[in-house]
PDB file of N, CA and C in Angstrom:
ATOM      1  N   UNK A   1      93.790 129.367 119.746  1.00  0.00           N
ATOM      2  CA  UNK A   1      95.188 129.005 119.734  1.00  0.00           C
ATOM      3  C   UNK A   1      95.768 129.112 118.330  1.00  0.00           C
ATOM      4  N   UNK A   2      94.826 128.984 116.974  1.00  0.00           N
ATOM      5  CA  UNK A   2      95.618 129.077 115.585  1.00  0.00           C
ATOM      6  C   UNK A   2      95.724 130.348 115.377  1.00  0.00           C
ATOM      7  N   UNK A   3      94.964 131.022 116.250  1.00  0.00           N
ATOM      8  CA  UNK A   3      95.092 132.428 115.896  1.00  0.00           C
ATOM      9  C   UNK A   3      96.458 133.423 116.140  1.00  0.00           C
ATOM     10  N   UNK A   4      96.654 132.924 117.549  1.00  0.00           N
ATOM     11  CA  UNK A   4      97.849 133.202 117.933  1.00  0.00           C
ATOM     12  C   UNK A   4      99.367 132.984 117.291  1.00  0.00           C
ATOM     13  N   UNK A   5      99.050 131.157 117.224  1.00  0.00           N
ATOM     14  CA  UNK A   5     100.296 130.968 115.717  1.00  0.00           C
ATOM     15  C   UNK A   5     100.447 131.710 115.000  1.00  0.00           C
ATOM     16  N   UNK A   6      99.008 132.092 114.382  1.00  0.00           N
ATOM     17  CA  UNK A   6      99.368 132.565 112.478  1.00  0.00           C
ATOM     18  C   UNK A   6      99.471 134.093 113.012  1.00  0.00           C
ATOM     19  N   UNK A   7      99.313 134.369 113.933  1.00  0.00           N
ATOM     20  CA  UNK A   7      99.511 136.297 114.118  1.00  0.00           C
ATOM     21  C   UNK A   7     100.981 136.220 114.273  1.00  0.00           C
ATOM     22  N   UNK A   8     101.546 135.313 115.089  1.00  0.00           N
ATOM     23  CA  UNK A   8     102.998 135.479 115.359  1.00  0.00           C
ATOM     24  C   UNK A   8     103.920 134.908 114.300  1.00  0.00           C
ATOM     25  N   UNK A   9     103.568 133.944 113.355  1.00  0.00           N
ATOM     26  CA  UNK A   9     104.325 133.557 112.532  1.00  0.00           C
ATOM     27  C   UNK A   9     103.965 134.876 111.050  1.00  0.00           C
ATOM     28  N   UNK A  10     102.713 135.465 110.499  1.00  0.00           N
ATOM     29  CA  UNK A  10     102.797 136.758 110.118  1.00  0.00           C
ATOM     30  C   UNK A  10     103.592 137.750 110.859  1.00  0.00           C
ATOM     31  N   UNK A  11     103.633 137.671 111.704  1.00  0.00           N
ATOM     32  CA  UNK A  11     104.349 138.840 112.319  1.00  0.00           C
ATOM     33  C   UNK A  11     106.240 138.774 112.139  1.00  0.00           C
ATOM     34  N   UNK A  12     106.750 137.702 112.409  1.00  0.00           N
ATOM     35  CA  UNK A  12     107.991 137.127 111.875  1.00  0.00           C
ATOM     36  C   UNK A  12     108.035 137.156 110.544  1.00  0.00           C
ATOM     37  N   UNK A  13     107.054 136.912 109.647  1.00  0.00           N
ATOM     38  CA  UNK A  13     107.356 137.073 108.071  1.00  0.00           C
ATOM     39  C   UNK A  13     107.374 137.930 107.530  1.00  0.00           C
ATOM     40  N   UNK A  14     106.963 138.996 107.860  1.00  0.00           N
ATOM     41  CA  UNK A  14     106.629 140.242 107.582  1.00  0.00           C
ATOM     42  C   UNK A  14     107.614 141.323 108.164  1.00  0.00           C
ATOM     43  N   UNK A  15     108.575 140.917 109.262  1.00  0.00           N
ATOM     44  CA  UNK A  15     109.644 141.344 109.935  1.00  0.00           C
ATOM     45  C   UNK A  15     110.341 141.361 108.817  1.00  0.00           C
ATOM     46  N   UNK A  16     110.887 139.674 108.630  1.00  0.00           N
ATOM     47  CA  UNK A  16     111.603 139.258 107.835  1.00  0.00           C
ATOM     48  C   UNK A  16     111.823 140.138 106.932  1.00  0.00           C
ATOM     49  N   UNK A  17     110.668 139.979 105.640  1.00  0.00           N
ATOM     50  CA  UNK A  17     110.377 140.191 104.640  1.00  0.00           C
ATOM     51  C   UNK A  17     110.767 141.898 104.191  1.00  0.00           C
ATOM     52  N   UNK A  18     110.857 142.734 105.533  1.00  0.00           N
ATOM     53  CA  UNK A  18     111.147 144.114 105.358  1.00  0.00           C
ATOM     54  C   UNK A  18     112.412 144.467 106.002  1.00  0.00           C
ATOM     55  N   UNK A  19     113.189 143.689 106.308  1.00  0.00           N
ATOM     56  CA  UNK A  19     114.249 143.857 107.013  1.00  0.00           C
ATOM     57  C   UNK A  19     115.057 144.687 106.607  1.00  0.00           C
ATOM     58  N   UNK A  20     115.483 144.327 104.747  1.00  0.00           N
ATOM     59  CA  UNK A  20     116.608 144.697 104.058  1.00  0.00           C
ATOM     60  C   UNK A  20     115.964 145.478 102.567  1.00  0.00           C
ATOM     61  N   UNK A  21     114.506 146.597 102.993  1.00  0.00           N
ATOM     62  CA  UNK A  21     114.414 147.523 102.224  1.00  0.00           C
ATOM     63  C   UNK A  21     115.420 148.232 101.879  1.00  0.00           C
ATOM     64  N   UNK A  22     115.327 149.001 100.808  1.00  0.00           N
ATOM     65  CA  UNK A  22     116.216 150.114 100.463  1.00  0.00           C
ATOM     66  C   UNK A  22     115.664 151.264 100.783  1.00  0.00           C
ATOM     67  N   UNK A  23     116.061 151.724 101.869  1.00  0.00           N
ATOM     68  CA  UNK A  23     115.505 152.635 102.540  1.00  0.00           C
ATOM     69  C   UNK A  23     116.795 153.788 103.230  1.00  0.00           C
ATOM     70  N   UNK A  24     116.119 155.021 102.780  1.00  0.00           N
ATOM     71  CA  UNK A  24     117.492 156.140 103.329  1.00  0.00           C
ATOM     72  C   UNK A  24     118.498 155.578 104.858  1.00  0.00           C
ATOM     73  N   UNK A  25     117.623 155.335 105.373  1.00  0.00           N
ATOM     74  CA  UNK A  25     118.212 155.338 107.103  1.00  0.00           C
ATOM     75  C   UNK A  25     117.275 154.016 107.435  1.00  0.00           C
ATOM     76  N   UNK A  26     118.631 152.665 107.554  1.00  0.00           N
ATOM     77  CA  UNK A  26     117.899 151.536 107.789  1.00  0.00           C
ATOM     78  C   UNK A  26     117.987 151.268 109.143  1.00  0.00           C
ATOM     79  N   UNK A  27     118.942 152.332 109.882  1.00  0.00           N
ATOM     80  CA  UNK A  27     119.170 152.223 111.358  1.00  0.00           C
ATOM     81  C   UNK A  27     117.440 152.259 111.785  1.00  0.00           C
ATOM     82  N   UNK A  28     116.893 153.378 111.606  1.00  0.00           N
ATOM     83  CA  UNK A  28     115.542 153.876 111.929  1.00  0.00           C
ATOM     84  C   UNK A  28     114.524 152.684 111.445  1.00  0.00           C
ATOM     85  N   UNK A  29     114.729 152.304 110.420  1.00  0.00           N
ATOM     86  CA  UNK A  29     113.988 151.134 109.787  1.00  0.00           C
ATOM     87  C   UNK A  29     114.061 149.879 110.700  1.00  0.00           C
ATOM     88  N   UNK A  30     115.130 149.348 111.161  1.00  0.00           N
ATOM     89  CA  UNK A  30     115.207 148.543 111.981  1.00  0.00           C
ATOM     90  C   UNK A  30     114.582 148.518 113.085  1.00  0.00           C
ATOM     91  N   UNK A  31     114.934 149.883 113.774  1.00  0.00           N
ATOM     92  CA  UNK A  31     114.068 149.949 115.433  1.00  0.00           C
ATOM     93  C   UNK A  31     112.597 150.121 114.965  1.00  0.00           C
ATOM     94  N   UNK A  32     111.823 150.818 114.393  1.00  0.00           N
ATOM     95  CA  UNK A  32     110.476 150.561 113.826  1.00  0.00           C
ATOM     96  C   UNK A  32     110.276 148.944 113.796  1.00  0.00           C
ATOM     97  N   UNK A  33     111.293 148.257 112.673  1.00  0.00           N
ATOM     98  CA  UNK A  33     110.583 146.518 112.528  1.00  0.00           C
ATOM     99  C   UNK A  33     110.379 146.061 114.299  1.00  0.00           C
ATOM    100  N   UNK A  34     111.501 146.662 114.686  1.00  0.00           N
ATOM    101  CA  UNK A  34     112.178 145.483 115.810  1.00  0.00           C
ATOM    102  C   UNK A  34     110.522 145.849 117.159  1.00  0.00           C
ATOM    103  N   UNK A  35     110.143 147.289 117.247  1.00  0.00           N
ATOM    104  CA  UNK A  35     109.418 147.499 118.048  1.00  0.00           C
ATOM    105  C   UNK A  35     107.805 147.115 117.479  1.00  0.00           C
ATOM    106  N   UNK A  36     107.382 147.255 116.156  1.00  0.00           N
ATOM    107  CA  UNK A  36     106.553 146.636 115.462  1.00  0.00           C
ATOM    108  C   UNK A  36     106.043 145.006 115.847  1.00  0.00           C
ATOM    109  N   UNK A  37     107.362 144.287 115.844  1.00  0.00           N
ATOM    110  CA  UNK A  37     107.517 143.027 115.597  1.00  0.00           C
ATOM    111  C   UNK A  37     107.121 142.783 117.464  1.00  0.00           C
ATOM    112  N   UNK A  38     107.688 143.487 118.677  1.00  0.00           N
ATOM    113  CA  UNK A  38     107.130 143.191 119.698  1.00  0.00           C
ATOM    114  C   UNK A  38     105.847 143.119 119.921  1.00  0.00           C
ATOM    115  N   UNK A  39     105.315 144.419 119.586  1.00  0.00           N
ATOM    116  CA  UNK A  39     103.592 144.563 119.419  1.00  0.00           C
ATOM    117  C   UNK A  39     102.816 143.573 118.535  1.00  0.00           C
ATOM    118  N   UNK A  40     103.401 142.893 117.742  1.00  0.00           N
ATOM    119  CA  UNK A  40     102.569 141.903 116.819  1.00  0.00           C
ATOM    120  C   UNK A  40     102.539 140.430 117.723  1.00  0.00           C
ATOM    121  N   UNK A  41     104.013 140.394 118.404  1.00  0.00           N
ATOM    122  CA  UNK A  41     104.232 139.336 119.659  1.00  0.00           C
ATOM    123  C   UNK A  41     103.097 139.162 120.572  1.00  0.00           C
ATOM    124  N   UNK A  42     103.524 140.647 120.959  1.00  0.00           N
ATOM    125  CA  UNK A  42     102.681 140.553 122.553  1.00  0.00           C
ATOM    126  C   UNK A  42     100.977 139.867 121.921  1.00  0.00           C
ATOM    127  N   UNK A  43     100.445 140.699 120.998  1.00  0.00           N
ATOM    128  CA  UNK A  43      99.484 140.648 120.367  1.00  0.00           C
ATOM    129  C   UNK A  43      98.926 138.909 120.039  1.00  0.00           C
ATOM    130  N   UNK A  44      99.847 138.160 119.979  1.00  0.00           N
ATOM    131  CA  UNK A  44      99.858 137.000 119.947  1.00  0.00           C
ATOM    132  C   UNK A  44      99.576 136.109 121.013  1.00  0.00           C
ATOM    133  N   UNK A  45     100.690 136.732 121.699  1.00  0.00           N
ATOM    134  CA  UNK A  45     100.663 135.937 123.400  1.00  0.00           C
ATOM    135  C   UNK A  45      99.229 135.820 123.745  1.00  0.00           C
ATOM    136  N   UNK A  46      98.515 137.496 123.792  1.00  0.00           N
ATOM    137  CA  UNK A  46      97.526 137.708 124.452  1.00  0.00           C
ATOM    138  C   UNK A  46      96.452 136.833 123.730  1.00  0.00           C
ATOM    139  N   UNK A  47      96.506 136.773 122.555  1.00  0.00           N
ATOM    140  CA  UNK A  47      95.496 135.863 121.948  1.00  0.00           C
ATOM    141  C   UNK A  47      95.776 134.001 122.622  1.00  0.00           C
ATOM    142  N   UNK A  48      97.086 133.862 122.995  1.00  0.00           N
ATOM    143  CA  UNK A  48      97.229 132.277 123.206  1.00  0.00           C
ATOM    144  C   UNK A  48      96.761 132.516 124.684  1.00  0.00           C
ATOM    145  N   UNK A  49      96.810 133.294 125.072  1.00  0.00           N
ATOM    146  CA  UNK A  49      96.564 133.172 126.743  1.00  0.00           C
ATOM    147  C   UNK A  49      95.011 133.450 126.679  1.00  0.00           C
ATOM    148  N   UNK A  50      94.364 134.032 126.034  1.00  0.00           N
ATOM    149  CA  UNK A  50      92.767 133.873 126.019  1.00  0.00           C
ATOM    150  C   UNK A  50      92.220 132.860 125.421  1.00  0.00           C
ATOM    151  N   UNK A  51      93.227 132.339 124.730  1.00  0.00           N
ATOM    152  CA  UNK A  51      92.308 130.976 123.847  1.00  0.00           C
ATOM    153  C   UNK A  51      92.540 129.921 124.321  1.00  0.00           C
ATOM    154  N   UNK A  52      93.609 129.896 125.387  1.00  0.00           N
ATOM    155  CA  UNK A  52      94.264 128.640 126.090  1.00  0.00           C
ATOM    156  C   UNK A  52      93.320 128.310 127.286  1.00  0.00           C
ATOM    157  N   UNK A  53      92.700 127.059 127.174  1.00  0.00           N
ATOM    158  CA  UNK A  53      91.573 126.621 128.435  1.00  0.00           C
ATOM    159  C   UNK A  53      92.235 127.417 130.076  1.00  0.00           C
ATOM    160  N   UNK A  54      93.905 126.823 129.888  1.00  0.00           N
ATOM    161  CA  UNK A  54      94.145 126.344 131.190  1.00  0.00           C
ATOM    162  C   UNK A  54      94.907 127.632 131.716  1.00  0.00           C
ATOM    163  N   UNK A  55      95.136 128.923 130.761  1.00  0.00           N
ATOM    164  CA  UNK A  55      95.826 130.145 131.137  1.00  0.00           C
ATOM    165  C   UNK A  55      94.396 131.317 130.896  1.00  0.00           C
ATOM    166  N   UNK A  56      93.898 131.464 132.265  1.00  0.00           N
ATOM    167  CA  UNK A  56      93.183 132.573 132.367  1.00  0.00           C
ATOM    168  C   UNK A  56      93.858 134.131 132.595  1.00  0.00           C
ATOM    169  N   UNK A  57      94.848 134.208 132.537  1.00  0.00           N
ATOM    170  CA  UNK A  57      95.760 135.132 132.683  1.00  0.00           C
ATOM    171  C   UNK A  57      96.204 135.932 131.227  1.00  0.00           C
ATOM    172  N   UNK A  58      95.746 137.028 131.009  1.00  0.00           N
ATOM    173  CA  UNK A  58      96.566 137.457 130.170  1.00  0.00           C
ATOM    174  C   UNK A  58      97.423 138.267 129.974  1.00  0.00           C
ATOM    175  N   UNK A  59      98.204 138.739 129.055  1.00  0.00           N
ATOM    176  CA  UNK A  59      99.062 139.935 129.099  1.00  0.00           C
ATOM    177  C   UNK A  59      99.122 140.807 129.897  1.00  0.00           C
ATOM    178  N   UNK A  60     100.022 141.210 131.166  1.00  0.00           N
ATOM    179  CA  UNK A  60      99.780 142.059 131.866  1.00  0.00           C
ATOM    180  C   UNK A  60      99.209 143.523 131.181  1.00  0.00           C
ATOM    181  N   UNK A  61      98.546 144.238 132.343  1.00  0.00           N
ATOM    182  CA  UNK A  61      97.899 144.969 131.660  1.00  0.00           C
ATOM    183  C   UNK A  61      99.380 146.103 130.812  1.00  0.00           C
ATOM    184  N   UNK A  62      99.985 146.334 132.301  1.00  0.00           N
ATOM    185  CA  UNK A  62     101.013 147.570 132.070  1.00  0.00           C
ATOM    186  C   UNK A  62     102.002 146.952 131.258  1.00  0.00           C
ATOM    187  N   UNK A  63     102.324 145.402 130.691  1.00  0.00           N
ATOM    188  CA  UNK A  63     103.391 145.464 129.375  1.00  0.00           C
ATOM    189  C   UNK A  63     102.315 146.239 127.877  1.00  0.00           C
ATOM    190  N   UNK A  64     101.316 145.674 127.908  1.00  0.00           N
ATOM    191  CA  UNK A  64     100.715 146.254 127.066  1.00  0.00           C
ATOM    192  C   UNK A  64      99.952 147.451 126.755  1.00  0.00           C
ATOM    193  N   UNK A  65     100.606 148.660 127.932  1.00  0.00           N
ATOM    194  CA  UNK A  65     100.177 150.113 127.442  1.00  0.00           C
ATOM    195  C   UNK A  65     101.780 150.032 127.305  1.00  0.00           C
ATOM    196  N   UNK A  66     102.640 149.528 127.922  1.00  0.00           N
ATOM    197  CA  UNK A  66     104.539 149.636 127.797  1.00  0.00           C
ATOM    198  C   UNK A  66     104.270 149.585 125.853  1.00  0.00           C
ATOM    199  N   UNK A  67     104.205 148.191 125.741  1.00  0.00           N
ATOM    200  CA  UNK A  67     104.344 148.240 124.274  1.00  0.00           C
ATOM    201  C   UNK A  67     103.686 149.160 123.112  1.00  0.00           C
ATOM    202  N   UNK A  68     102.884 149.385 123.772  1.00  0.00           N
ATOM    203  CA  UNK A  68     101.806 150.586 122.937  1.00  0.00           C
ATOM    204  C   UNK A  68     102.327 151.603 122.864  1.00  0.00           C
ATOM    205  N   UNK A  69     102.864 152.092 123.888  1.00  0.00           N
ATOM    206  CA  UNK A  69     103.835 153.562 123.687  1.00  0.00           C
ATOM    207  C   UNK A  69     104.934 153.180 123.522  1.00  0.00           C
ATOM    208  N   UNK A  70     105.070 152.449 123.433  1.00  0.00           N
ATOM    209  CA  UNK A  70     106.738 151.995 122.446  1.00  0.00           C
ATOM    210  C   UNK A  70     106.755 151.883 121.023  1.00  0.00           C
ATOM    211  N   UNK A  71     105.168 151.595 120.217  1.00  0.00           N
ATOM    212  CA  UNK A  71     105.129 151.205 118.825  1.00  0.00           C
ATOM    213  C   UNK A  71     104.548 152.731 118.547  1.00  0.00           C
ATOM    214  N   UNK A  72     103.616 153.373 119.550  1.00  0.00           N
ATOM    215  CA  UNK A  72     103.409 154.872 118.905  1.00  0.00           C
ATOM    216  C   UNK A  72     104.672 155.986 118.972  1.00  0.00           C
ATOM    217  N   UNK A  73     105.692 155.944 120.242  1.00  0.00           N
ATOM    218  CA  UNK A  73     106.604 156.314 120.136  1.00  0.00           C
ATOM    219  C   UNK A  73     107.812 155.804 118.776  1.00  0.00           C
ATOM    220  N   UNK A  74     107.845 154.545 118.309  1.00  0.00           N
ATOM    221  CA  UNK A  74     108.928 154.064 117.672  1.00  0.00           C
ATOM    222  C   UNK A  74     108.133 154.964 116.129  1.00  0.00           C
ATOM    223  N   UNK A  75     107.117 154.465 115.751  1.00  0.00           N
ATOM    224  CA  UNK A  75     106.334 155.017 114.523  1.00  0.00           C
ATOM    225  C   UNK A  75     106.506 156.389 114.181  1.00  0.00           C
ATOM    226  N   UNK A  76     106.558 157.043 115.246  1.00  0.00           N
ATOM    227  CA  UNK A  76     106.652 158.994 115.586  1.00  0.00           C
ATOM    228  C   UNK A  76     107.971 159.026 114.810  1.00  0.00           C
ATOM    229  N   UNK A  77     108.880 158.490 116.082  1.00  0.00           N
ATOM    230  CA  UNK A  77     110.540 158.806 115.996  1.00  0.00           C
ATOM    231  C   UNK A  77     110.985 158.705 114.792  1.00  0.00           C
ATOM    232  N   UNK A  78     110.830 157.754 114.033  1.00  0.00           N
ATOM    233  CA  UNK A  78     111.518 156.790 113.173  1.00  0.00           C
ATOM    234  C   UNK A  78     111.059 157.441 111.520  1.00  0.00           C
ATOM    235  N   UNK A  79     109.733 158.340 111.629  1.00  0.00           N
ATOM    236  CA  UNK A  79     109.354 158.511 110.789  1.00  0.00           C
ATOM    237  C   UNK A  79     109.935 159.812 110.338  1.00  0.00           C
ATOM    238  N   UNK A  80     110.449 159.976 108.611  1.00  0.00           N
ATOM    239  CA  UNK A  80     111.502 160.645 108.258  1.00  0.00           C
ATOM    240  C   UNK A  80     110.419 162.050 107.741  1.00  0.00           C
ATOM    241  N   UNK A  81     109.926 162.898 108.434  1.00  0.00           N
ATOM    242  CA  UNK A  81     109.219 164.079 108.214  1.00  0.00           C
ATOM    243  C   UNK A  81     109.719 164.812 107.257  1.00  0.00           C
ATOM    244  N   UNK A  82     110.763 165.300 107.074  1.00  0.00           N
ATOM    245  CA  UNK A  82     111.664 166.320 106.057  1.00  0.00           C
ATOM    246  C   UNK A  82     111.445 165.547 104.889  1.00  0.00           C
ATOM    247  N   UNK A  83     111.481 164.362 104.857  1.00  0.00           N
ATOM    248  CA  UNK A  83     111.554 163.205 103.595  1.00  0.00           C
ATOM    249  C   UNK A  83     110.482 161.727 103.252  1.00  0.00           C
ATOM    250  N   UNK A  84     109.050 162.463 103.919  1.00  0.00           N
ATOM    251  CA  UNK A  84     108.088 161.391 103.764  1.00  0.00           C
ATOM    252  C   UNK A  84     108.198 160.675 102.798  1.00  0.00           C
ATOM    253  N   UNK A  85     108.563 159.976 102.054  1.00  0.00           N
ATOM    254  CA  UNK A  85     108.741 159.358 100.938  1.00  0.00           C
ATOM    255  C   UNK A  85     107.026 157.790 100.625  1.00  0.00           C
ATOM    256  N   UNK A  86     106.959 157.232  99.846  1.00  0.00           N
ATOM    257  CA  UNK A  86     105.841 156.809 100.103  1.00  0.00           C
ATOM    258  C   UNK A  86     106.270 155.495 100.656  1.00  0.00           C
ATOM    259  N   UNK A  87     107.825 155.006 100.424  1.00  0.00           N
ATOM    260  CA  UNK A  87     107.805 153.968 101.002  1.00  0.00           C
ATOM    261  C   UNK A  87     107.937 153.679 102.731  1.00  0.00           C
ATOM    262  N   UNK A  88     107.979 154.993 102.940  1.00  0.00           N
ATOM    263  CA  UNK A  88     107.845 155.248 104.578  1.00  0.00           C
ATOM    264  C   UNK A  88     106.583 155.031 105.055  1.00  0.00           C
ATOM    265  N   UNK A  89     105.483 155.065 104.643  1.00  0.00           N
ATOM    266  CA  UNK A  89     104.207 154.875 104.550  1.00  0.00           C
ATOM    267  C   UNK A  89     103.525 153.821 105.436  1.00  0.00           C
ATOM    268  N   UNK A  90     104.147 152.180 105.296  1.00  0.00           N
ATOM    269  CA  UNK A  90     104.383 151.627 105.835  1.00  0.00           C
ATOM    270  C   UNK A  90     104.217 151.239 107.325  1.00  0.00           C
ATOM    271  N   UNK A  91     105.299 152.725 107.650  1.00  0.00           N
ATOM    272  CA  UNK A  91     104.721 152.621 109.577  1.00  0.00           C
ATOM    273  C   UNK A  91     103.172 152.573 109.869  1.00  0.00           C
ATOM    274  N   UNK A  92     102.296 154.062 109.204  1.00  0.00           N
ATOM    275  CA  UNK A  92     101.368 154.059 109.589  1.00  0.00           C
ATOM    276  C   UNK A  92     100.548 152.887 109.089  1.00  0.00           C
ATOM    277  N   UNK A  93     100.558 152.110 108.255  1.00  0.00           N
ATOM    278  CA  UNK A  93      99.919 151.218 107.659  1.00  0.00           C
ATOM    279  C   UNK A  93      99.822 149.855 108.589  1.00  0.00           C
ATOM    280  N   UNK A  94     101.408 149.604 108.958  1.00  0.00           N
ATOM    281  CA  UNK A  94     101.496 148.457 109.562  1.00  0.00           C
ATOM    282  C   UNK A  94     101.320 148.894 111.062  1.00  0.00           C
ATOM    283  N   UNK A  95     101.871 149.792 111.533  1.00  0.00           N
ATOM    284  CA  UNK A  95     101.640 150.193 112.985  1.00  0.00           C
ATOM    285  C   UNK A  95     100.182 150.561 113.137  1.00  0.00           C
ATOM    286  N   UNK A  96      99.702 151.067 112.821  1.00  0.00           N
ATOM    287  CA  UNK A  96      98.529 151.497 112.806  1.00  0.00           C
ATOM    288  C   UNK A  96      97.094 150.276 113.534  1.00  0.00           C
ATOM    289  N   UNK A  97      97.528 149.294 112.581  1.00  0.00           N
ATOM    290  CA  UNK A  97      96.384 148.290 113.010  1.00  0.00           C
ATOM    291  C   UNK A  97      96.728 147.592 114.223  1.00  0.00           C
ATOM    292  N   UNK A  98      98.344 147.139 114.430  1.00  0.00           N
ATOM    293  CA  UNK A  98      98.330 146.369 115.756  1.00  0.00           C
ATOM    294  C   UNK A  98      98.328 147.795 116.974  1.00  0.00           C
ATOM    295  N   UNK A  99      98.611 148.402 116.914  1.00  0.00           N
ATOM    296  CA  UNK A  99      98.471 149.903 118.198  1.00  0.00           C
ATOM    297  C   UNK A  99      96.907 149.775 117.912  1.00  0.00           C
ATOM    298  N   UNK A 100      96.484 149.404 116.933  1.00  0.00           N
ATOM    299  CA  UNK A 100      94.599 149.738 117.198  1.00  0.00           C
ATOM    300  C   UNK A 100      94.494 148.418 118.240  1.00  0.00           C
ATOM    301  N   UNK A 101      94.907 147.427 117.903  1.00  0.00           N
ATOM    302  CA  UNK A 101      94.472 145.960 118.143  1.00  0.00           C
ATOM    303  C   UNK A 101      95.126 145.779 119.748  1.00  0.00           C
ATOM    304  N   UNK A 102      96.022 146.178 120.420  1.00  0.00           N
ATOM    305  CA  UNK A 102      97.042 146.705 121.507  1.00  0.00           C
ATOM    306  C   UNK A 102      95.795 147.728 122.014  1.00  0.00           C
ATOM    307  N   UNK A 103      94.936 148.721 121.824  1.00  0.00           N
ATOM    308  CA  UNK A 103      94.214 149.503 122.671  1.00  0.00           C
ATOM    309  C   UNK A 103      93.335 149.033 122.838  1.00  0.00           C
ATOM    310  N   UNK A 104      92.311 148.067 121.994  1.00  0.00           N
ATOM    311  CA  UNK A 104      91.598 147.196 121.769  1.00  0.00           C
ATOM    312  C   UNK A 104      91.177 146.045 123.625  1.00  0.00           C
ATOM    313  N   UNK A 105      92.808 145.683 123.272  1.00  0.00           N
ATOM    314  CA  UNK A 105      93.185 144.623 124.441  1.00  0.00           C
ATOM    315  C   UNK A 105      92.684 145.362 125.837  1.00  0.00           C
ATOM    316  N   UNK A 106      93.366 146.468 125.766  1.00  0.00           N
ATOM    317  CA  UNK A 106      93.649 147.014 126.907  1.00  0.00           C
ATOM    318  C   UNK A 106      91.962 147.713 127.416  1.00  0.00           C
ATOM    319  N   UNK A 107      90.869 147.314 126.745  1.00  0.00           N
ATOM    320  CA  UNK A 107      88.965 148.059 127.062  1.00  0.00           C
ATOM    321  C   UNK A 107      88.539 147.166 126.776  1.00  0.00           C
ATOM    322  N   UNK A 108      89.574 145.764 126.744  1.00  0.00           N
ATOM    323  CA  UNK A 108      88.139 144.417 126.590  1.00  0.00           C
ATOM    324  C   UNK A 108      87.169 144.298 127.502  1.00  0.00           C
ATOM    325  N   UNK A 109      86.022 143.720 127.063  1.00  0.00           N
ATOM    326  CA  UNK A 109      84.816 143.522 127.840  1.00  0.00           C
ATOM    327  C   UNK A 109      85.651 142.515 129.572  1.00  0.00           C
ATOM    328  N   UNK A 110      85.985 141.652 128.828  1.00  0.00           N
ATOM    329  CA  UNK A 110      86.084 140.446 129.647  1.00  0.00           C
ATOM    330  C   UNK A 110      86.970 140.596 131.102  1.00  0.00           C
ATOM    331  N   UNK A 111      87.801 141.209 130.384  1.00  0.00           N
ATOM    332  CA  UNK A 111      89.335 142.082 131.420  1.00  0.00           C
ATOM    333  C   UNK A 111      88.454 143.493 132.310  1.00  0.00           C
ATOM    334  N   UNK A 112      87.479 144.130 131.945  1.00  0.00           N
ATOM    335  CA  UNK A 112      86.604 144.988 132.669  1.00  0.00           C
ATOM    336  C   UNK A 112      86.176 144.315 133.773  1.00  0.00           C
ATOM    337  N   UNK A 113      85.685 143.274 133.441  1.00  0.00           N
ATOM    338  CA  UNK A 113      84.439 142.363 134.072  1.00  0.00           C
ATOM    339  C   UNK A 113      85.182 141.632 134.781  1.00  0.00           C
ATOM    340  N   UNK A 114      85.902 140.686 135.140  1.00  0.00           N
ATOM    341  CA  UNK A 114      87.334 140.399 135.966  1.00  0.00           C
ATOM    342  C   UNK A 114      87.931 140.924 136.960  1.00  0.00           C
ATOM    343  N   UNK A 115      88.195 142.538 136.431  1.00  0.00           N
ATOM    344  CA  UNK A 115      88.693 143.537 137.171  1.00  0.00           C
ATOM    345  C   UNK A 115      87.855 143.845 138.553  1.00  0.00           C
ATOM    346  N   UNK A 116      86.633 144.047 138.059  1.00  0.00           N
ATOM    347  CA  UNK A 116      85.408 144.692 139.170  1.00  0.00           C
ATOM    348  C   UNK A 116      84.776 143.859 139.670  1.00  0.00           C
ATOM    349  N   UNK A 117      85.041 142.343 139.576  1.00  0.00           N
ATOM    350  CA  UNK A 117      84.364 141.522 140.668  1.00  0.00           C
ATOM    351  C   UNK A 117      85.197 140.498 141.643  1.00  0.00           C
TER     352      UNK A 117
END
């Protein structure tokens, strides 16, 4: 359950904290945080719903391939190719680990084992 807190309250600070880069195109910057910031959510939930005695239920499976191709799609889109700059960098850095941690979810042991009996 602290795990879940501190993933979702990092995940809000770190929103925060990049909101109002100086960045060419903050339109694009925004939908990156905003779809980022879901995947760090969901990522949370799923941790309170596995750590929670009384919620054996977790994240549906299909929000969390939804969100997964929403943070690999948003990361793609958003990313300024003609003008990689290093502070664009970022996406893959920060997207990178929760889309790992989001595919992760989705081949857990436990959710296999559930499934087939």
């Amino acid at each position: 359950m602290g795990g879940a807190l501190l993933a979702a309250v990092a995940t809000a600070a770190l929103t925060v904290w990049a909101w109002n880069a100086p960045l060419p195109d903050p339109t694009a910057h925004h939908v990156f945080l905003i779809v980022w910031a879901l995947g760090g959510l969901t990522l949370a939930a799923e941790l309170f719903a596995r750590g929670a005695s009384r919620l054996h239920t977790p994240v549906p499976r299909g929000v969390r391939v939804l969100v997964l191709g929403l943070l690999a799609g948003a990361a793609l889109g958003t990313f300024p190719w003609n003008d990689a700059q290093v502070v664009f960098w970022y996406q893959l850095w920060w997207g990178g680990p929760v889309a790992t941690a989001l595919a992760l979810t989705l081949i857990s042991r436990s959710e296999r084992s559930a499934s087939s009996g």
